[in-house]
PDB file of N, CA and C in Angstrom:
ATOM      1  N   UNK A   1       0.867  10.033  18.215  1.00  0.00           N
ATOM      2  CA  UNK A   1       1.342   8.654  18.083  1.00  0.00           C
ATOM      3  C   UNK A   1       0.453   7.848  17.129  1.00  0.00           C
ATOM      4  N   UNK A   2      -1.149   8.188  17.379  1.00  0.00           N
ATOM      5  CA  UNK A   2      -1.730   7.336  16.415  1.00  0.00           C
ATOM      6  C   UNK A   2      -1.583   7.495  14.883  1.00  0.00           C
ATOM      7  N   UNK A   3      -0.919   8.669  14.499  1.00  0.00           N
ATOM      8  CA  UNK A   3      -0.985   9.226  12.859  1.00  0.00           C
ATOM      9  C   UNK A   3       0.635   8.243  12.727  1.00  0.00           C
ATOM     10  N   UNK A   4       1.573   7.969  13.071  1.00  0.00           N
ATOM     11  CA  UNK A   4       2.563   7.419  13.250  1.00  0.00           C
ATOM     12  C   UNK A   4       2.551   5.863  12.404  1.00  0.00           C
ATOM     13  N   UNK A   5       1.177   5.413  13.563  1.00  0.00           N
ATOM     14  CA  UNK A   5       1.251   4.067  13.373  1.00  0.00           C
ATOM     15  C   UNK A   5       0.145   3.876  12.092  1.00  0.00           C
ATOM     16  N   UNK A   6      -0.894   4.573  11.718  1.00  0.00           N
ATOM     17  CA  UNK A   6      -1.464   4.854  10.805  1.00  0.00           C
ATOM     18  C   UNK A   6      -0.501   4.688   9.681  1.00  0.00           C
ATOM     19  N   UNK A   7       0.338   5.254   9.485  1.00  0.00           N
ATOM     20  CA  UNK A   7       0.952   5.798   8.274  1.00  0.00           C
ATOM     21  C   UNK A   7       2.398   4.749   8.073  1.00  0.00           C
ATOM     22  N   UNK A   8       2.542   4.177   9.412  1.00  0.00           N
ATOM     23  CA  UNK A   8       3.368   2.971   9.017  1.00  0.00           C
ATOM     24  C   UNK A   8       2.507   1.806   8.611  1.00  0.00           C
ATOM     25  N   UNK A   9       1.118   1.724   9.146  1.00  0.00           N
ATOM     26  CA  UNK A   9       0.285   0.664   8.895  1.00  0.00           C
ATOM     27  C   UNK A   9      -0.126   0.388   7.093  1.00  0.00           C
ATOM     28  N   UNK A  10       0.036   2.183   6.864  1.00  0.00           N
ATOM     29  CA  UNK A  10      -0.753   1.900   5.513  1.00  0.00           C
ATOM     30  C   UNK A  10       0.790   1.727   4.809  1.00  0.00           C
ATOM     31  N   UNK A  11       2.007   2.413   5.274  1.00  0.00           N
ATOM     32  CA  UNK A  11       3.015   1.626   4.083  1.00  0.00           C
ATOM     33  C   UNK A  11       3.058   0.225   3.960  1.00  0.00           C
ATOM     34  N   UNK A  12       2.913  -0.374   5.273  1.00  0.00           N
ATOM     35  CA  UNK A  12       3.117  -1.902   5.696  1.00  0.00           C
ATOM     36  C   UNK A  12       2.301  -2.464   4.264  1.00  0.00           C
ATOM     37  N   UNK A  13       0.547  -2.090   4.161  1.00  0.00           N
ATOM     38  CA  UNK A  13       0.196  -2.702   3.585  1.00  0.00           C
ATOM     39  C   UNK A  13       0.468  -2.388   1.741  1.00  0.00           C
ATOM     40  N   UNK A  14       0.639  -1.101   2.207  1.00  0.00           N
ATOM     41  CA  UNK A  14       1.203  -0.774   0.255  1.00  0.00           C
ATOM     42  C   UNK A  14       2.272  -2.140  -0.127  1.00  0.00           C
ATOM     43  N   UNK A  15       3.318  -2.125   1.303  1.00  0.00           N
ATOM     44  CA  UNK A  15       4.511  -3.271   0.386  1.00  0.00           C
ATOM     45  C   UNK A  15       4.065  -4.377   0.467  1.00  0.00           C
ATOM     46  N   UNK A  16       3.373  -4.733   1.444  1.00  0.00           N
ATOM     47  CA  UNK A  16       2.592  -6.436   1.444  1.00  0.00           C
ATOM     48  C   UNK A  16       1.901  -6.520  -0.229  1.00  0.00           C
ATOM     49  N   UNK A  17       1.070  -6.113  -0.285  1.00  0.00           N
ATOM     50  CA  UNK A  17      -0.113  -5.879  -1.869  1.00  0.00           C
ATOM     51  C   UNK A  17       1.453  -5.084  -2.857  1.00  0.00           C
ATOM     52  N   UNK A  18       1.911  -4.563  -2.679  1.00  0.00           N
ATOM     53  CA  UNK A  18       3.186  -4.885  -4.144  1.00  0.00           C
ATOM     54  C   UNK A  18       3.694  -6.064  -4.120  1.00  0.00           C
ATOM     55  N   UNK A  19       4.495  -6.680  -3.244  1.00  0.00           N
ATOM     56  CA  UNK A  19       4.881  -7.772  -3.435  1.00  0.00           C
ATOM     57  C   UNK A  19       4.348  -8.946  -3.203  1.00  0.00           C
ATOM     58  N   UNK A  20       2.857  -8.753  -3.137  1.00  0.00           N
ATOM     59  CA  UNK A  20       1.598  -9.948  -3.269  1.00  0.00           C
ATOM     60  C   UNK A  20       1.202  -9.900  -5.353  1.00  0.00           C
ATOM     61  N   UNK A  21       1.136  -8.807  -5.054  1.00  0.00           N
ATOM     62  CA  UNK A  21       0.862  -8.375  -6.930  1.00  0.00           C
ATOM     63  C   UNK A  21       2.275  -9.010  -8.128  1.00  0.00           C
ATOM     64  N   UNK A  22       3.638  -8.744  -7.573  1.00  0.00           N
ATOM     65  CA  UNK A  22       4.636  -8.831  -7.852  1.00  0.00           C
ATOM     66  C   UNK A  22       4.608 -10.299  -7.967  1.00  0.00           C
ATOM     67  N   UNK A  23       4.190 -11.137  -7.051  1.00  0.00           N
ATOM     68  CA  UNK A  23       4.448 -12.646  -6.760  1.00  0.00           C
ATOM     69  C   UNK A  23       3.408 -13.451  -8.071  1.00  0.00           C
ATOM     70  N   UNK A  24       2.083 -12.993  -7.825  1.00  0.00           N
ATOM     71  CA  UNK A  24       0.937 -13.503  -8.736  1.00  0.00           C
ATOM     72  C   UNK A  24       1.012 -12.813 -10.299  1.00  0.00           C
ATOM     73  N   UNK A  25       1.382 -11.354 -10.280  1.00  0.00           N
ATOM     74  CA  UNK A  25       0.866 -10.852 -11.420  1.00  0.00           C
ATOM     75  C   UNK A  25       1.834 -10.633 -12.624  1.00  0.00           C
ATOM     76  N   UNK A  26       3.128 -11.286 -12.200  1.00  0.00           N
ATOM     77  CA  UNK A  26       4.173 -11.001 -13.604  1.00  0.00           C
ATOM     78  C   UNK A  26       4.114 -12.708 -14.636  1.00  0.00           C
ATOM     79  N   UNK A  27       3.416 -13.357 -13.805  1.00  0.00           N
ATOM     80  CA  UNK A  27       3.153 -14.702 -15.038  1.00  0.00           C
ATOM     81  C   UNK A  27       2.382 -14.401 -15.100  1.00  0.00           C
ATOM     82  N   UNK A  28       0.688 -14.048 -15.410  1.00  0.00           N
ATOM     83  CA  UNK A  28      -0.219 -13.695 -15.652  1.00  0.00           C
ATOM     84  C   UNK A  28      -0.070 -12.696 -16.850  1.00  0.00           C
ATOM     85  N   UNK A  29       0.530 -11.868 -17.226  1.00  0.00           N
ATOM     86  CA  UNK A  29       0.752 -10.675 -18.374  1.00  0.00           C
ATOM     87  C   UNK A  29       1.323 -12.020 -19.392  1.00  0.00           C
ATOM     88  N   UNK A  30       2.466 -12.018 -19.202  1.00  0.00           N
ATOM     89  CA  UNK A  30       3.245 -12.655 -20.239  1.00  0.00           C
ATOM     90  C   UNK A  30       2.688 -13.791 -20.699  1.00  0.00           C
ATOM     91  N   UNK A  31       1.750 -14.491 -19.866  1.00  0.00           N
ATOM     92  CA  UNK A  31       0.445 -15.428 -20.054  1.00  0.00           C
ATOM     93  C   UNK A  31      -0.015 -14.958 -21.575  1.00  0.00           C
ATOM     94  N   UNK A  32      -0.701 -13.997 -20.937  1.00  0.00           N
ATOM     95  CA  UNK A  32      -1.556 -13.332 -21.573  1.00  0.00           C
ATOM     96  C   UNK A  32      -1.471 -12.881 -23.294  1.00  0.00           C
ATOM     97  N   UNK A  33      -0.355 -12.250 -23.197  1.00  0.00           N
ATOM     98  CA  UNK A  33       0.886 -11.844 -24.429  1.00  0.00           C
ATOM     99  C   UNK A  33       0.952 -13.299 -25.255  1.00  0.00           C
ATOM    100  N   UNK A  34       1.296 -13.785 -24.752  1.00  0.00           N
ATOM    101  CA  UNK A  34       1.999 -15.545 -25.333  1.00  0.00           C
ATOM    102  C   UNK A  34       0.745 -15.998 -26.199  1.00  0.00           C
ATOM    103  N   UNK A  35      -0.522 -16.160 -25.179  1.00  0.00           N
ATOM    104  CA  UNK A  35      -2.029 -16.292 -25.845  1.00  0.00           C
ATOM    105  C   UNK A  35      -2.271 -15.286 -27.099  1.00  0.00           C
ATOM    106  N   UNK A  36      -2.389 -14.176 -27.172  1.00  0.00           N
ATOM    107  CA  UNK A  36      -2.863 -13.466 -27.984  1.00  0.00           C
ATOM    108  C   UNK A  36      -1.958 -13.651 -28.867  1.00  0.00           C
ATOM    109  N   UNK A  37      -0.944 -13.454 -28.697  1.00  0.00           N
ATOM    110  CA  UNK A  37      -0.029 -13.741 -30.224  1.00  0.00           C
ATOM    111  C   UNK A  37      -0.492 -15.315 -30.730  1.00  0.00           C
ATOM    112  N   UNK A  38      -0.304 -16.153 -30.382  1.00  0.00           N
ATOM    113  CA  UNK A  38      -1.150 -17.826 -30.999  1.00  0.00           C
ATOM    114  C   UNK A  38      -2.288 -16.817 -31.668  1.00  0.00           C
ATOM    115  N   UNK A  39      -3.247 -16.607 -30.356  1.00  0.00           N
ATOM    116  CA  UNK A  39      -4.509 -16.254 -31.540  1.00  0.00           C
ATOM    117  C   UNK A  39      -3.952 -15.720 -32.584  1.00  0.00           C
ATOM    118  N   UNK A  40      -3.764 -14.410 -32.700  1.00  0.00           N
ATOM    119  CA  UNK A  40      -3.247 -13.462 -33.998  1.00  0.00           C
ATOM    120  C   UNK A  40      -2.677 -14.145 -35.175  1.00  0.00           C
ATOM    121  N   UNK A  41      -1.696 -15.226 -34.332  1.00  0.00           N
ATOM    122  CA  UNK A  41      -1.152 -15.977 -35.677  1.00  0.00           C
ATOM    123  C   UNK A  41      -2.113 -17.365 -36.723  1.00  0.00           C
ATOM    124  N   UNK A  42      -2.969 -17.806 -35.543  1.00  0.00           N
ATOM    125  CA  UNK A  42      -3.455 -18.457 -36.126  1.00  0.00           C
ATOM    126  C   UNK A  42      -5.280 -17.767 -36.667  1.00  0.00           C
TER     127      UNK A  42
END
């Protein structure tokens, strides 16, 4: 029983931290992108 809840515990947290990453980290890139091109151009 304990390998059970183990192994649901650690999917639990895989999808929590994807869709914690998902929430914070897709404006952050394109941030990022947007910046470097200004630099480059200017």
């Amino acid at each position: 029983m304990k390998t059970i809840y183990i192994t649901l515990g650690f999917f639990a947290i895989i999808l929590i931290f994807s869709l914690f990453m998902f929430f914070l980290d897709i404006p952050a890139p394109s941030k990022t992108v947007v910046e470097t091109h200004t630099l480059e151009i200017k």
